[in-house]
C-alpha atoms as a PDB file:
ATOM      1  CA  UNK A   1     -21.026 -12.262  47.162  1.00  0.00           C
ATOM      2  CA  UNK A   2     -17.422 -11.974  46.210  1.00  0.00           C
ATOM      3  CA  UNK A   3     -15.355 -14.696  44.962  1.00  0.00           C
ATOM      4  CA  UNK A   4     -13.772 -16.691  47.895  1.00  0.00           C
ATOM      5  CA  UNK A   5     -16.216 -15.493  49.716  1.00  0.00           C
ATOM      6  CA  UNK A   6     -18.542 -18.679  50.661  1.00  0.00           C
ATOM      7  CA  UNK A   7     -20.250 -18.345  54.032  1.00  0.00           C
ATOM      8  CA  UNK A   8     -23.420 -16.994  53.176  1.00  0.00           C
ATOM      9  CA  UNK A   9     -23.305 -20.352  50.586  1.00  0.00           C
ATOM     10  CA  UNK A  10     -22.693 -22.400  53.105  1.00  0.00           C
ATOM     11  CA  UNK A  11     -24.796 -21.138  55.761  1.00  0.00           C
ATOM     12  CA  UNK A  12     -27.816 -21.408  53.703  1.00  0.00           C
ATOM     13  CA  UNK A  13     -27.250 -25.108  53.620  1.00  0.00           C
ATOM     14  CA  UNK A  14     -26.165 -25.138  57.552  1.00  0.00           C
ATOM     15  CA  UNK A  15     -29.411 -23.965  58.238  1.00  0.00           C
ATOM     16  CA  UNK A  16     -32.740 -26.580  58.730  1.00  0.00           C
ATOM     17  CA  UNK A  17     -35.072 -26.430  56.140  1.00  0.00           C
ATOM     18  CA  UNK A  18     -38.139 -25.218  58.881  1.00  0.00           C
ATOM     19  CA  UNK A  19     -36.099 -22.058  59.032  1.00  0.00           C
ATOM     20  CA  UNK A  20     -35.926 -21.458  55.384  1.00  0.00           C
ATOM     21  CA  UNK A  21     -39.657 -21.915  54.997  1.00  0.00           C
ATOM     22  CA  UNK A  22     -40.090 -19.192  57.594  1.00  0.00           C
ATOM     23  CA  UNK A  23     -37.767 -16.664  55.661  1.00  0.00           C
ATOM     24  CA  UNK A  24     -35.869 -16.433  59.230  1.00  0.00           C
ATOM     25  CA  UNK A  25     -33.126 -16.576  57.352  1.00  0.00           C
ATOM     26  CA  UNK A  26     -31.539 -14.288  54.529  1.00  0.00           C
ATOM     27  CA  UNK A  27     -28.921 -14.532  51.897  1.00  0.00           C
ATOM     28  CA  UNK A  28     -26.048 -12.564  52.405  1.00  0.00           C
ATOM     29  CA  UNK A  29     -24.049 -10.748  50.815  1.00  0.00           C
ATOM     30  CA  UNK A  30     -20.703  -8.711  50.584  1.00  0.00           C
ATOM     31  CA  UNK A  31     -21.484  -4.990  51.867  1.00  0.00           C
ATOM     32  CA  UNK A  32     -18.188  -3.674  49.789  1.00  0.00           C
ATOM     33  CA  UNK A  33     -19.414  -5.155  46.683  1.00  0.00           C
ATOM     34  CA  UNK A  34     -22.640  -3.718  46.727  1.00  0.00           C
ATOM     35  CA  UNK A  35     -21.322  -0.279  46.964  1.00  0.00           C
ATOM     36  CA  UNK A  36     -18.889  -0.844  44.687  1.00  0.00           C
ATOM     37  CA  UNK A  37     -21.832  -1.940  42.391  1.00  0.00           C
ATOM     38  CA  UNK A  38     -24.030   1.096  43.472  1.00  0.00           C
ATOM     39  CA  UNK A  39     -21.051   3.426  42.711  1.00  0.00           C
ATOM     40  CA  UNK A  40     -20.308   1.919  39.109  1.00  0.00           C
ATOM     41  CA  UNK A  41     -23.836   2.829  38.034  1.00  0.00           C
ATOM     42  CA  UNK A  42     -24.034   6.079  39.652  1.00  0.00           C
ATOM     43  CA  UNK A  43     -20.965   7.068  37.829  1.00  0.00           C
ATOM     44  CA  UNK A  44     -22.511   5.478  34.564  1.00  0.00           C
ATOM     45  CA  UNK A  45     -25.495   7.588  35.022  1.00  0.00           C
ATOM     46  CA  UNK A  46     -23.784  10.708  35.288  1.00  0.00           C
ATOM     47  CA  UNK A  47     -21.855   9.976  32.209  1.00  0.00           C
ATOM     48  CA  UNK A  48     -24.950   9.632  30.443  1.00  0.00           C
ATOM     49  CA  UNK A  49     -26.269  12.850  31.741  1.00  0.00           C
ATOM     50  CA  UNK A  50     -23.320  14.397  30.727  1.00  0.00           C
ATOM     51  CA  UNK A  51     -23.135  13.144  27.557  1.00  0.00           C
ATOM     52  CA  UNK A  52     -26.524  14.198  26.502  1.00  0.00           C
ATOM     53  CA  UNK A  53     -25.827  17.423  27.642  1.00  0.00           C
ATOM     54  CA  UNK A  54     -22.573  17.976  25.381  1.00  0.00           C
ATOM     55  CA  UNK A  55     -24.859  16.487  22.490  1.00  0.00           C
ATOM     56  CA  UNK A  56     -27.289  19.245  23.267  1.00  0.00           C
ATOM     57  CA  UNK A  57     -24.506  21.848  23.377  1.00  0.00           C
ATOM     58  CA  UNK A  58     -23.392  20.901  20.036  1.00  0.00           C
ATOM     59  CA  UNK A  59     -27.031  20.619  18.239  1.00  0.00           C
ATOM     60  CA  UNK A  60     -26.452  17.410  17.743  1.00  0.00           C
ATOM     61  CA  UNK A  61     -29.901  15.011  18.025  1.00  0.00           C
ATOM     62  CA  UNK A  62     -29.983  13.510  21.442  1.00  0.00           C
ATOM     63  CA  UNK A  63     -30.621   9.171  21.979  1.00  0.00           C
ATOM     64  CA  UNK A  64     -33.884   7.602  21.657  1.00  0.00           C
ATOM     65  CA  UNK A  65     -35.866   7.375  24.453  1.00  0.00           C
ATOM     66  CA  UNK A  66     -36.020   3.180  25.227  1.00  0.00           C
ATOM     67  CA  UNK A  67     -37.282   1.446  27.839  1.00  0.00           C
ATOM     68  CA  UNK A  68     -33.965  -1.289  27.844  1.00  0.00           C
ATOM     69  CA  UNK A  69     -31.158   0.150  29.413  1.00  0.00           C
ATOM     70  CA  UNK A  70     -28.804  -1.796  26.344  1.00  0.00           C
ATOM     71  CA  UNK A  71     -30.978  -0.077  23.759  1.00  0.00           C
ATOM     72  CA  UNK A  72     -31.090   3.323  25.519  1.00  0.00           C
ATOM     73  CA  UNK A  73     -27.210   2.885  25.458  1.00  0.00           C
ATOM     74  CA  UNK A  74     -26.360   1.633  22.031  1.00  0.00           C
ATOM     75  CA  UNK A  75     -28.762   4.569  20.841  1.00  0.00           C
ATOM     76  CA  UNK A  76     -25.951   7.010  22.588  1.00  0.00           C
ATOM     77  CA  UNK A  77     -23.453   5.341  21.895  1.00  0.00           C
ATOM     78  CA  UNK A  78     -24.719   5.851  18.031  1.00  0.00           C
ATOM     79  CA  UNK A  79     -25.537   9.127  18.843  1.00  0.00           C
ATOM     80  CA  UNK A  80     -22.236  10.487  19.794  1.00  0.00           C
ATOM     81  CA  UNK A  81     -20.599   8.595  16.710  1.00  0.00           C
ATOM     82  CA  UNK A  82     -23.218  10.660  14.717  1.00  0.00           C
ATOM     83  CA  UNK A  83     -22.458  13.512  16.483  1.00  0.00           C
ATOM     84  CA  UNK A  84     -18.864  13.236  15.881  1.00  0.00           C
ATOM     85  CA  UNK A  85     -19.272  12.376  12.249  1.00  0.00           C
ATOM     86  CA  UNK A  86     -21.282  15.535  11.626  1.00  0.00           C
ATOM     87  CA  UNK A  87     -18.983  17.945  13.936  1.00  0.00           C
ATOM     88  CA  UNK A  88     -15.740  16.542  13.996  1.00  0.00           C
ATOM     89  CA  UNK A  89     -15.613  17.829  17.548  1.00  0.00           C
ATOM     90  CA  UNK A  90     -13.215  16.514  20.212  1.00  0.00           C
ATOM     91  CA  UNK A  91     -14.920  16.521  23.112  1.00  0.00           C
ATOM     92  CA  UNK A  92     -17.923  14.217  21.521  1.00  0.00           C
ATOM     93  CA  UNK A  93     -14.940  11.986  20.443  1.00  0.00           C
ATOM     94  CA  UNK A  94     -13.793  11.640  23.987  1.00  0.00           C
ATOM     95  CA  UNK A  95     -17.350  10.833  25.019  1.00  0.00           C
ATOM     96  CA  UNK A  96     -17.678   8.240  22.642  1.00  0.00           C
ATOM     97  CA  UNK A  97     -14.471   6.731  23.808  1.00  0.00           C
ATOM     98  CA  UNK A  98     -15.230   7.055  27.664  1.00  0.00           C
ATOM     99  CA  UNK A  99     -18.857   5.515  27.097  1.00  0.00           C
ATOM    100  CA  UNK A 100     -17.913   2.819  24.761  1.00  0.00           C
ATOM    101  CA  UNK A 101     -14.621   2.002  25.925  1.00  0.00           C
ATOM    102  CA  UNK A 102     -15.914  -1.219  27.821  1.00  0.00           C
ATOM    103  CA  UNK A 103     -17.926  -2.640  25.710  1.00  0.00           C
ATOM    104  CA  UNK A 104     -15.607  -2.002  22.950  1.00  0.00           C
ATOM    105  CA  UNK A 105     -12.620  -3.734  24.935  1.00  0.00           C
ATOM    106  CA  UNK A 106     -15.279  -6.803  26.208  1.00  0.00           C
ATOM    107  CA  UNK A 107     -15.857  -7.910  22.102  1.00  0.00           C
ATOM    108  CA  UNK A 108     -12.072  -7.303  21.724  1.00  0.00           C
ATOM    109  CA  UNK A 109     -11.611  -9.843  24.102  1.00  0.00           C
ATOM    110  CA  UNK A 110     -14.583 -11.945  22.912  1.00  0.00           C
ATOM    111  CA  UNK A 111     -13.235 -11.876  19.507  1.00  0.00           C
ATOM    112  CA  UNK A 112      -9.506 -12.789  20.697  1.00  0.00           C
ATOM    113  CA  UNK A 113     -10.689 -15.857  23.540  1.00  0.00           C
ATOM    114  CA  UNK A 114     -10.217 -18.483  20.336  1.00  0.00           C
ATOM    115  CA  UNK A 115      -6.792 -16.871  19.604  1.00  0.00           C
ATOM    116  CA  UNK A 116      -4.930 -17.119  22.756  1.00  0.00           C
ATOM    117  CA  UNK A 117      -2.206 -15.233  22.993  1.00  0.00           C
ATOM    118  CA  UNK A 118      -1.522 -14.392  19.736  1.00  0.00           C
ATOM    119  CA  UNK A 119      -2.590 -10.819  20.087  1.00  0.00           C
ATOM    120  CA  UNK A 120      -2.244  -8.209  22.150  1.00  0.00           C
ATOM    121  CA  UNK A 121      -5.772  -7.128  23.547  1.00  0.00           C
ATOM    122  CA  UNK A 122      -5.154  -3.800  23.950  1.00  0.00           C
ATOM    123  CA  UNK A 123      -3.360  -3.320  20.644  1.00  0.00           C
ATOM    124  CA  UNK A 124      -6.570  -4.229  18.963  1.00  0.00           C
ATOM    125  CA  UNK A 125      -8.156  -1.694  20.879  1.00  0.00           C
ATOM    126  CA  UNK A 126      -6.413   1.255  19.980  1.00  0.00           C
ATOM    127  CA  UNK A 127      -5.886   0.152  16.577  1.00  0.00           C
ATOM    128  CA  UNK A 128      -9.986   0.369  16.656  1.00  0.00           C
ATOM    129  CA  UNK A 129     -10.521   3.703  18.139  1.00  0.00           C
ATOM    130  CA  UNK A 130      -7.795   5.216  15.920  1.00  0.00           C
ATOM    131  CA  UNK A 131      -9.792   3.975  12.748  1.00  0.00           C
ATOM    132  CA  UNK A 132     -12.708   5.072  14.600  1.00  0.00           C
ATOM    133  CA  UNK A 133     -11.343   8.515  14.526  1.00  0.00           C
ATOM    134  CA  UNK A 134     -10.007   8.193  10.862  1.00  0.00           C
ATOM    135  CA  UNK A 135     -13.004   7.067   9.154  1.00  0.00           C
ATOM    136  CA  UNK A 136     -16.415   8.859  10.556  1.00  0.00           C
ATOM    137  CA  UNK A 137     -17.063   9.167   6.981  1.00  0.00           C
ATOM    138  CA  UNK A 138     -17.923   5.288   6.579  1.00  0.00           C
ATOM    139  CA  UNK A 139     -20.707   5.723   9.511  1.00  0.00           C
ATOM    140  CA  UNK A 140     -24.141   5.896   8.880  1.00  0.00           C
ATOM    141  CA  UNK A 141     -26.834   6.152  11.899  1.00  0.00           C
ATOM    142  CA  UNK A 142     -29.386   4.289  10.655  1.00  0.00           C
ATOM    143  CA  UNK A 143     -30.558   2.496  13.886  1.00  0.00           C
ATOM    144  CA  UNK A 144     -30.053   2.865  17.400  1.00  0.00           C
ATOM    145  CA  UNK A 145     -27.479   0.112  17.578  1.00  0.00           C
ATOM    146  CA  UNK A 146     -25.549   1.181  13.808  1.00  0.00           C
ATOM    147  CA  UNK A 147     -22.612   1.912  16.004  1.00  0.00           C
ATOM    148  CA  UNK A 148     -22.154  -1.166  17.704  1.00  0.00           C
ATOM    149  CA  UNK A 149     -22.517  -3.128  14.266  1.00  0.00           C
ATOM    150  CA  UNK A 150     -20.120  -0.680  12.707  1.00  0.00           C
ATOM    151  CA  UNK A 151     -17.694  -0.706  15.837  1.00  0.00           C
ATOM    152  CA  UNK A 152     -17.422  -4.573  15.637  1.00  0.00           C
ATOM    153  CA  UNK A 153     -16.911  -4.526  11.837  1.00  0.00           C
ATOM    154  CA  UNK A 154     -14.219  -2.488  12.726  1.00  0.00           C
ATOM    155  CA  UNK A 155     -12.208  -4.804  15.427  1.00  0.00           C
ATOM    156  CA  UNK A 156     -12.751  -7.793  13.337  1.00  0.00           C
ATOM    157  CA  UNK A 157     -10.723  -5.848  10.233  1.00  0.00           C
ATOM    158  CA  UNK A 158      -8.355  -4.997  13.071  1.00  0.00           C
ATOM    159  CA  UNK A 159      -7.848  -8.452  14.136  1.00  0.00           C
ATOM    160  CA  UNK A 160      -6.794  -9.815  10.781  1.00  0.00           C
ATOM    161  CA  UNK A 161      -4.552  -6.929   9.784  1.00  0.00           C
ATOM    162  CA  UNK A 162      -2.686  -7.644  12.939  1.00  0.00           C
ATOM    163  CA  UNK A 163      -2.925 -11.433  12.445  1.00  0.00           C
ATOM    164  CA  UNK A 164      -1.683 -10.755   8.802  1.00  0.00           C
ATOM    165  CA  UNK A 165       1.309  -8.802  10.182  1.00  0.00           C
ATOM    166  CA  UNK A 166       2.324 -11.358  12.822  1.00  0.00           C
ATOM    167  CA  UNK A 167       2.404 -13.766   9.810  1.00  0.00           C
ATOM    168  CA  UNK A 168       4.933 -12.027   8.086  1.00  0.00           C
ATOM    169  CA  UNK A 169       6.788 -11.408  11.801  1.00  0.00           C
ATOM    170  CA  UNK A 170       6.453 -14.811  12.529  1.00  0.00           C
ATOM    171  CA  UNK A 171       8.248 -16.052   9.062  1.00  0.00           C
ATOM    172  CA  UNK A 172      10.991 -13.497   9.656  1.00  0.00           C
ATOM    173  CA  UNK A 173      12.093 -15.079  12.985  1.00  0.00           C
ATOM    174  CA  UNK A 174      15.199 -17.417  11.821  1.00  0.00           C
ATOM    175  CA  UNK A 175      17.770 -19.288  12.985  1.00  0.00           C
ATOM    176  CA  UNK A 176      20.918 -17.169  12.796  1.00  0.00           C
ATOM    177  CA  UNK A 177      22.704 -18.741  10.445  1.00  0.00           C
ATOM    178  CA  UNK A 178      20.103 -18.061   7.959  1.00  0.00           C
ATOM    179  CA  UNK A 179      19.226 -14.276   8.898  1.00  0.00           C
ATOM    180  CA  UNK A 180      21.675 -12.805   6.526  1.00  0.00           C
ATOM    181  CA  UNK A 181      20.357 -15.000   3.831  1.00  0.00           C
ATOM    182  CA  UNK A 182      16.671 -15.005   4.291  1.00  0.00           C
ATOM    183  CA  UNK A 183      16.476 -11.700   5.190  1.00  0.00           C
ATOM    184  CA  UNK A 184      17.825  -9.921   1.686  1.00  0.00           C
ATOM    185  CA  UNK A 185      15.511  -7.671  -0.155  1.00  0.00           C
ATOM    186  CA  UNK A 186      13.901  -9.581  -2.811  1.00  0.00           C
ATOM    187  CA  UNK A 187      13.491  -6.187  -4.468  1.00  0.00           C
ATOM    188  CA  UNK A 188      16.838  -5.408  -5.219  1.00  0.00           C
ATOM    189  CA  UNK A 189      19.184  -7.326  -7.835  1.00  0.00           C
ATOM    190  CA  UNK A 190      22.263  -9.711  -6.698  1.00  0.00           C
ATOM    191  CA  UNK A 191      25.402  -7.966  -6.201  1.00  0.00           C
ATOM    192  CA  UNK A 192      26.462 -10.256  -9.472  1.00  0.00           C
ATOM    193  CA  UNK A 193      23.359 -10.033 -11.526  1.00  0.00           C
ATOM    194  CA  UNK A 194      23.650  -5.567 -10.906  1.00  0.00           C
ATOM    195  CA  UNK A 195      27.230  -5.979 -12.022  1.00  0.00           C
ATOM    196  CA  UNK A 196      26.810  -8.685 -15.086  1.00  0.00           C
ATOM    197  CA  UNK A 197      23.885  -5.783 -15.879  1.00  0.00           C
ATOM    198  CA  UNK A 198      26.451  -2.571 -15.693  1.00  0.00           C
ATOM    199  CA  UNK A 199      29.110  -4.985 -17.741  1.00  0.00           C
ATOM    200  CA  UNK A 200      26.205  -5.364 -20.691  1.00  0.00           C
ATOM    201  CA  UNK A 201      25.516  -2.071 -21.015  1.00  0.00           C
ATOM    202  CA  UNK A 202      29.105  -0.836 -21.390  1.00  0.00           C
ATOM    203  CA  UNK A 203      29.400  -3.528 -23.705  1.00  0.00           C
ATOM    204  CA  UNK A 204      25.996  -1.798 -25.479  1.00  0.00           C
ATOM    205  CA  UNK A 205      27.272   1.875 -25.452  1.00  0.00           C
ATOM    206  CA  UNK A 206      30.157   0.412 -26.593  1.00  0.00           C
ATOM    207  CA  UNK A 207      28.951  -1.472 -29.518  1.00  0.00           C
ATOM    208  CA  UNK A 208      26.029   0.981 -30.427  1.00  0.00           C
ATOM    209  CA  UNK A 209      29.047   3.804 -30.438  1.00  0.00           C
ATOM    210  CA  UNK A 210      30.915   1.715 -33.142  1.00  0.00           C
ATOM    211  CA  UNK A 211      27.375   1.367 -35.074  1.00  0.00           C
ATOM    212  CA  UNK A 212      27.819   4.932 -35.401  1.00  0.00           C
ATOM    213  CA  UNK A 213      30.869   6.027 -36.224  1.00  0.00           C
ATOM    214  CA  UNK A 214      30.715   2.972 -39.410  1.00  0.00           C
ATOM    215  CA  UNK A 215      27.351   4.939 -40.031  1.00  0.00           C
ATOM    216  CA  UNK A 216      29.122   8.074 -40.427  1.00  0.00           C
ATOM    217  CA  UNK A 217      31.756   6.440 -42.624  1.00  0.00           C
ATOM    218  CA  UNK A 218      29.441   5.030 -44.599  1.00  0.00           C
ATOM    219  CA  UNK A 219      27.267   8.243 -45.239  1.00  0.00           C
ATOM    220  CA  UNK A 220      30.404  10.097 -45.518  1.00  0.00           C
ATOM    221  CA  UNK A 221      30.900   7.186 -49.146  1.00  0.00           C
ATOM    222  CA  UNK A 222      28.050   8.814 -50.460  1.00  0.00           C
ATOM    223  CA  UNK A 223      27.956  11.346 -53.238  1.00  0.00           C
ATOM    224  CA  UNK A 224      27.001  14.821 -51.975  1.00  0.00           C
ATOM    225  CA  UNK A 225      23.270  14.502 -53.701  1.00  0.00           C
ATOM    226  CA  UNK A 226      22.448  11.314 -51.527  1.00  0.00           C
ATOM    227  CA  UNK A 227      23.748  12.814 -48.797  1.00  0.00           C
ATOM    228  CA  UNK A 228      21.527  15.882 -49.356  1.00  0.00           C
ATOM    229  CA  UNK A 229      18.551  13.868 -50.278  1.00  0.00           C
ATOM    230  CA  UNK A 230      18.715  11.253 -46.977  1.00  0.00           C
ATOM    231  CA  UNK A 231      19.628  14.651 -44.388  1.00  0.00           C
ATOM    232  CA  UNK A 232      15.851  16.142 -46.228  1.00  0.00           C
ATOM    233  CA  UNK A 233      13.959  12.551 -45.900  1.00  0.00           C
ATOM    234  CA  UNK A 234      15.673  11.406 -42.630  1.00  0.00           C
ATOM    235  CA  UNK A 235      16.290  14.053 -40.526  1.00  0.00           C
ATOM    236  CA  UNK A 236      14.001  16.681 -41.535  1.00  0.00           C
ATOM    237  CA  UNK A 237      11.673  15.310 -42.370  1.00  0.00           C
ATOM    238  CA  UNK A 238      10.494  16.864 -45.522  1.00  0.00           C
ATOM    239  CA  UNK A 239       7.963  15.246 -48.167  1.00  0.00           C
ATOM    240  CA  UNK A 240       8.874  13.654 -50.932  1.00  0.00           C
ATOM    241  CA  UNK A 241       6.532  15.676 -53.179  1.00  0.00           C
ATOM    242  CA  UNK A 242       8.066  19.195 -51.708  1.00  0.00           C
ATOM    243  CA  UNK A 243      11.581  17.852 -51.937  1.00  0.00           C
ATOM    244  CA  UNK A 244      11.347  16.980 -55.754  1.00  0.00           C
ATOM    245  CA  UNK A 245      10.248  20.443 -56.619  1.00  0.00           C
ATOM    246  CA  UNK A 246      13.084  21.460 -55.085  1.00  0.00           C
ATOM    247  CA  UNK A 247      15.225  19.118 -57.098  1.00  0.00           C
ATOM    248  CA  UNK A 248      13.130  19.180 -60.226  1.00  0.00           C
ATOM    249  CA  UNK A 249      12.403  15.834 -60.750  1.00  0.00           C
ATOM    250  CA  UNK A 250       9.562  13.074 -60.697  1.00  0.00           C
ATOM    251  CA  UNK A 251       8.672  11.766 -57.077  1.00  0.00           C
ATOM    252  CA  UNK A 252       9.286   8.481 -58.109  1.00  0.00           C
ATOM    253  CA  UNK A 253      12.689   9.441 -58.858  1.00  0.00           C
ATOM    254  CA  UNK A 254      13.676  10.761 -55.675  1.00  0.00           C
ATOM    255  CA  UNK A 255      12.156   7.678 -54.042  1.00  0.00           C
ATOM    256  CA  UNK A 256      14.334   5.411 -55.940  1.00  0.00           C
ATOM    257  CA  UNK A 257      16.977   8.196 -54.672  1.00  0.00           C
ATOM    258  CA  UNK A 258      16.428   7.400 -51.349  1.00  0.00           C
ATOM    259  CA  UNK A 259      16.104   3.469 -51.875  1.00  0.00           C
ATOM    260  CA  UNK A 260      19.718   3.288 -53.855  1.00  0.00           C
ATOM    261  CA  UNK A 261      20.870   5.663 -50.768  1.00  0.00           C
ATOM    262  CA  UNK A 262      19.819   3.324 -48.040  1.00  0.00           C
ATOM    263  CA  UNK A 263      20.640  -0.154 -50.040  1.00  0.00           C
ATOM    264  CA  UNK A 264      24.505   1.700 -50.014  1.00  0.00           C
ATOM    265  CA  UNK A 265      24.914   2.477 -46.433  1.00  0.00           C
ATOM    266  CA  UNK A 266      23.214  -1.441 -45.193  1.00  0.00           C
ATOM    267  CA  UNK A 267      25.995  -2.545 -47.624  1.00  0.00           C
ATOM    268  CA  UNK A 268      28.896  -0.453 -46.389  1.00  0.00           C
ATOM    269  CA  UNK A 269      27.439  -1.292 -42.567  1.00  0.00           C
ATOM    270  CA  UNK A 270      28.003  -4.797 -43.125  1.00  0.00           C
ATOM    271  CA  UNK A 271      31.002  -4.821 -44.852  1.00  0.00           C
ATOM    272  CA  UNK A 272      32.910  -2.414 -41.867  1.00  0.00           C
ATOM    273  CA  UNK A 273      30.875  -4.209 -39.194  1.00  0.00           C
ATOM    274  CA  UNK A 274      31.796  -7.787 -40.524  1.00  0.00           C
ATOM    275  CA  UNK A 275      36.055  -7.088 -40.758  1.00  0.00           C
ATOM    276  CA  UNK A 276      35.744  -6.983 -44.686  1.00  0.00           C
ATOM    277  CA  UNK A 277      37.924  -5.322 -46.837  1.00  0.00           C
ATOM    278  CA  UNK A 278      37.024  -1.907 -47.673  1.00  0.00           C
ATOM    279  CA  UNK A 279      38.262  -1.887 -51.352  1.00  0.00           C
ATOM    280  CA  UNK A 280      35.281  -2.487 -52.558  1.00  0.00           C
ATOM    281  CA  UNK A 281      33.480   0.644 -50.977  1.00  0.00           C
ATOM    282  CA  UNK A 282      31.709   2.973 -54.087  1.00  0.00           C
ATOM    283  CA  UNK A 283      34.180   5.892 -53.375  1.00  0.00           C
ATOM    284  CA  UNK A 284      37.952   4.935 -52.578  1.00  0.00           C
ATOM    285  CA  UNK A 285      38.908   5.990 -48.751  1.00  0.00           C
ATOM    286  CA  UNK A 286      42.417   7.744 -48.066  1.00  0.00           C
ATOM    287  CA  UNK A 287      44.053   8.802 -45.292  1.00  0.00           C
ATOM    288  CA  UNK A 288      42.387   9.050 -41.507  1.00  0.00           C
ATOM    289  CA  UNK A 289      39.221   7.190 -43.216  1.00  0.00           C
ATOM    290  CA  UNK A 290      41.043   3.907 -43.195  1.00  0.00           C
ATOM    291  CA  UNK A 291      42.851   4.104 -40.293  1.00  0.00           C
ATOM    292  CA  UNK A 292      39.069   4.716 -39.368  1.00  0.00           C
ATOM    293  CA  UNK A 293      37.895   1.959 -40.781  1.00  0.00           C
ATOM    294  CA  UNK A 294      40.700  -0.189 -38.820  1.00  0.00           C
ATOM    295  CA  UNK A 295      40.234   0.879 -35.683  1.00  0.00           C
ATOM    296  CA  UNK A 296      36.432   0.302 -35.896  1.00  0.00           C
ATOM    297  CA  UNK A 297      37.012  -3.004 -36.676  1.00  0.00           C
ATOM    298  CA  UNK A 298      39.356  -3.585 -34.249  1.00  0.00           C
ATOM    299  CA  UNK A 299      36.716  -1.822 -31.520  1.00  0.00           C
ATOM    300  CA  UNK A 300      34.344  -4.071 -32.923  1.00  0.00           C
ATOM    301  CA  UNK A 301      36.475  -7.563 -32.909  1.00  0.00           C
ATOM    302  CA  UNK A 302      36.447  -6.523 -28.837  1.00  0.00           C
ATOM    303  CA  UNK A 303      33.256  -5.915 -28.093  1.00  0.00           C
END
């Protein structure tokens, strides 16, 4: 009986009771909607048939034989997955999605009835037979109904990554005054803080660039055998023991080389770094060295 359609209802009750007992009546019942119903499982049937065929074709382990028509179509419905995990073939994929479609669309919408219209129905769908398709890997056909379990794992993770993205979309939506604002990348720096940044390390080069040219100077004070001895030590790294055979003296010695060496240039550092005088440097400076020595105070007084 179709929907709207209440005469056979209400003839049953229009009828006396004597009648009833006698069967003289009969309930009725929409002719189109029987053949519609007659053609839906005809068609079903020769899916199956079909189906089973292609799983023959591909050597592929056919459903188990059940008595209950859900059973005996969860076990192809597994058996197709199965048979798509192991072949990676496209027509047993297009099966699956033909003889599953419905019930995999019904629990989409059984899953989404408490969420009104929040999501889009068929959104969830495809988002489930896409990781369908993706992950055959993850499927294991352990029972005749291991794809339906599997399937619905898969549309609940669907639901809450899309309910996870429409929270994000939903705190996005502003009122425009506030889009400009709320809407910056919280990645990037401020316009200000990426130029007080760019200032500080010109100020660094800057200052690090003075550091060495009052190095320099101050090496440059040193006699010619500290200057040999901290260019072997420092920069090439030789060993003390190999470096006093060279010299011909004590290890020890050359250590307290080095130390003397080092003491001098922290003292000369300061002294240029600080604005002091430079009269009192070891070694008296003349000509470009203390115009030198003036201008890398002066650099220094800027930065």
């Amino acid at each position: 009986m179709l929907k709207g359609d209440t005469r056979g209802f209400w003839d049953v009750f229009a009828t006396p009771w004597p009648a009833l007992r006698k069967g003289t009546v009969a309930m009725t019942c929409n002719p189109s909607h029987m053949a519609s119903c007659s053609v839906a499982f005809s068609e079903r049937e020769r899916n199956r048939s079909q189906l089973i065929s292609l799983l023959e074709k591909l050597g592929c382990d056919g459903p188990l034989d059940s008595a209950d028509s859900a059973t005996a179509d969860a076990a192809l419905a597994t058996a197709l997955m199965d048979s798509f995990r192991k072949t990676r073939d496209p027509e047993a994929y297009d099966g699956l999605v033909r003889w599953t479609g419905p019930q995999l669309r019904a629990r989409v919408r059984s899953r989404l009835r408490s969420l009104g219209t929040r999501l889009d129905p068929n959104e969830v769908w495809q988002d489930t037979i896409v990781n369908i398709y993706r992950y055959p890997d993850r499927f294991l056909a352990s029972r005749p109904g291991a794809f339906a379990a599997w399937s619905s794992t898969i549309v609940d993770n669907a639901i809450r990554r899309l309910l996870r993205r429409s929270k994000l979309d939903l705190a996005m939506i502003l009122r425009d005054p506030e889009t400009l604002q709320e809407q910056a990348d919280t990645s990037m720096r401020e316009p200000s803080m990426e130029a007080q940044n760019n200032e500080e390390c010109l100020a660094t080069a800057a200052a690090f660039g003075v550091v060495l040219q009052a190095y320099l100077i101050a090496y440059e004070r040193l006699s010619e055998r500290e200057r040999f001895v901290l260019q072997m030590v420092e920069v090439r790294r030789m060993r003390y023991a190999e470096l006093a055979q060279v010299l011909v003296i004590r290890p020890e010695a050359l250590k307290m080389v080095v130390f003397r060496a080092r003491k001098r240039i922290h003292e000369q550092l300061g002294l240029l770094l600080s604005g002091a005088s430079t009269t009192v440097a070891r070694k008296p400076i003349h000509g470009g060295a203390r115009s030198r020595v003036r201008s890398i105070a002066s650099a220094s007084a800027v930065a």
